[in-house]
Protein backbone atom coordinates (compact mmCIF):
# COMPACT_ATOMS: atom_id res chain seq x y z
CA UNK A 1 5.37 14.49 19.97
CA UNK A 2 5.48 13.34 16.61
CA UNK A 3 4.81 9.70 15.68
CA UNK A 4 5.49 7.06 12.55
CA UNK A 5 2.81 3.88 12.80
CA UNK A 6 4.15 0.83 11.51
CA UNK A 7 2.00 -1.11 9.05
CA UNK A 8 0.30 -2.90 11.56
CA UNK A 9 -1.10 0.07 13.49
CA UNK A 10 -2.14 2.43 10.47
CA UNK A 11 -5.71 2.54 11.23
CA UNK A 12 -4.72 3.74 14.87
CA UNK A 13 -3.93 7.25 12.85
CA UNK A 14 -7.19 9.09 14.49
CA UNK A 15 -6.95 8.00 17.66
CA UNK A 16 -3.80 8.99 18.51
CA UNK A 17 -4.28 12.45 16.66
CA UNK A 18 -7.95 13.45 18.76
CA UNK A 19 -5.24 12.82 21.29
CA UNK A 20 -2.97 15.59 19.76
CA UNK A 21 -0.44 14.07 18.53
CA UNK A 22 0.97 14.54 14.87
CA UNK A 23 0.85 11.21 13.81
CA UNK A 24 2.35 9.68 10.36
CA UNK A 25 2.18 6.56 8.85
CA UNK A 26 4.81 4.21 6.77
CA UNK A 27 2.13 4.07 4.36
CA UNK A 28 1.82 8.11 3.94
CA UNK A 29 5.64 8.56 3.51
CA UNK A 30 6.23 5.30 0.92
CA UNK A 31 7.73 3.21 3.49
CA UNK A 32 4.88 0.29 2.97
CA UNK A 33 7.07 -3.27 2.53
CA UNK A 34 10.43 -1.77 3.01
CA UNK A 35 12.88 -3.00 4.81
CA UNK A 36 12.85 -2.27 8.70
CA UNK A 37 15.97 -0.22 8.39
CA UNK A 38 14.74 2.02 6.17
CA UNK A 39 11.35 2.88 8.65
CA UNK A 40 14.23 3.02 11.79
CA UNK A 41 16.30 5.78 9.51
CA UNK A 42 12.69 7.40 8.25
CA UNK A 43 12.18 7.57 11.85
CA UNK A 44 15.36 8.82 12.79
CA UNK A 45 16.22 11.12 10.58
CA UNK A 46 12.76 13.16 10.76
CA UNK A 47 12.77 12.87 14.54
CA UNK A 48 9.67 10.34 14.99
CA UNK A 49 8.46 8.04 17.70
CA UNK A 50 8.22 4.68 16.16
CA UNK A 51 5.13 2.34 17.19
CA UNK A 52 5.61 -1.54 16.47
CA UNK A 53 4.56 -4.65 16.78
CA UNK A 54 7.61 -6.41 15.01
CA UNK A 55 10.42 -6.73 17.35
CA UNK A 56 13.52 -6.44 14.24
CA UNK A 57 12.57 -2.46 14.12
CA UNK A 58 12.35 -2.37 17.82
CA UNK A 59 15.65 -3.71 18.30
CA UNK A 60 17.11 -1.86 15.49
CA UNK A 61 15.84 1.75 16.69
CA UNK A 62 17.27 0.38 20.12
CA UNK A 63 20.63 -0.41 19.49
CA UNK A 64 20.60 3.31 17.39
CA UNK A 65 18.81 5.28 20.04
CA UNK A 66 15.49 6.16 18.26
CA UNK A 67 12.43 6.28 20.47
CA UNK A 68 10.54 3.45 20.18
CA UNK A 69 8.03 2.17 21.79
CA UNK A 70 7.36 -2.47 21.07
CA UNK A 71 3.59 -2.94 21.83
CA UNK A 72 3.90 -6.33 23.12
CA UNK A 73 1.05 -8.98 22.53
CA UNK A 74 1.67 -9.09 26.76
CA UNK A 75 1.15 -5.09 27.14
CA UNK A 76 -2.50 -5.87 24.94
CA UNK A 77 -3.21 -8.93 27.43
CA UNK A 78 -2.26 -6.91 30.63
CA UNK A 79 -4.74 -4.14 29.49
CA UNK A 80 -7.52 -5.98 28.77
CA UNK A 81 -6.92 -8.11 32.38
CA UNK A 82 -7.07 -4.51 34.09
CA UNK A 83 -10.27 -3.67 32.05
CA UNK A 84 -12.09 -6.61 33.12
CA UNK A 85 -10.83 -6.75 36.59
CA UNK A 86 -11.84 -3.05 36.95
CA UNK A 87 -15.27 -3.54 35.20
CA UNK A 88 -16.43 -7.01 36.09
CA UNK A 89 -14.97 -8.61 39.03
């Protein structure tokens, strides 16, 4: 699976690829401060998962069928409630 980080989750680059994923960034591939379009059709166009945490992208890879996946400041919250439930209650 190949993957394009939005701005916000650029320094998530190693992580993902120990993982094994091929992972790009909008900041590698002159994408940084365009408009969201442009990162949806970058996306699209070189067959790339998009991770965000801006919702216009989201929707716009949505309504034009790119994968996409919104991290949610609710996915973060449920994660961390797992993590302490598992670890310290």
């Amino acid at each position: 699976m190949k993957i394009l980080l939005d701005e916000m989750f650029a320094g998530l680059k190693e992580y993902f690829e120990i993982l094994g994923y091929n992972v790009v960034t909008v900041h590698e591939v002159g994408l940084k401060g365009v408009k969201d379009y442009e990162i949806v059709e970058y996306a699209k166009i070189h067959e790339l998962l998009l991770i965000t945490q801006d919702a216009k992208p989201a929707e716009l890879a949505e309504i034009t069928g790119i994968k996409c996946i919104l991290v949610t400041k609710a996915m973060i919250v449920k994660v961390v409630d797992e993590k302490i439930r598992q670890l310290f209650l």
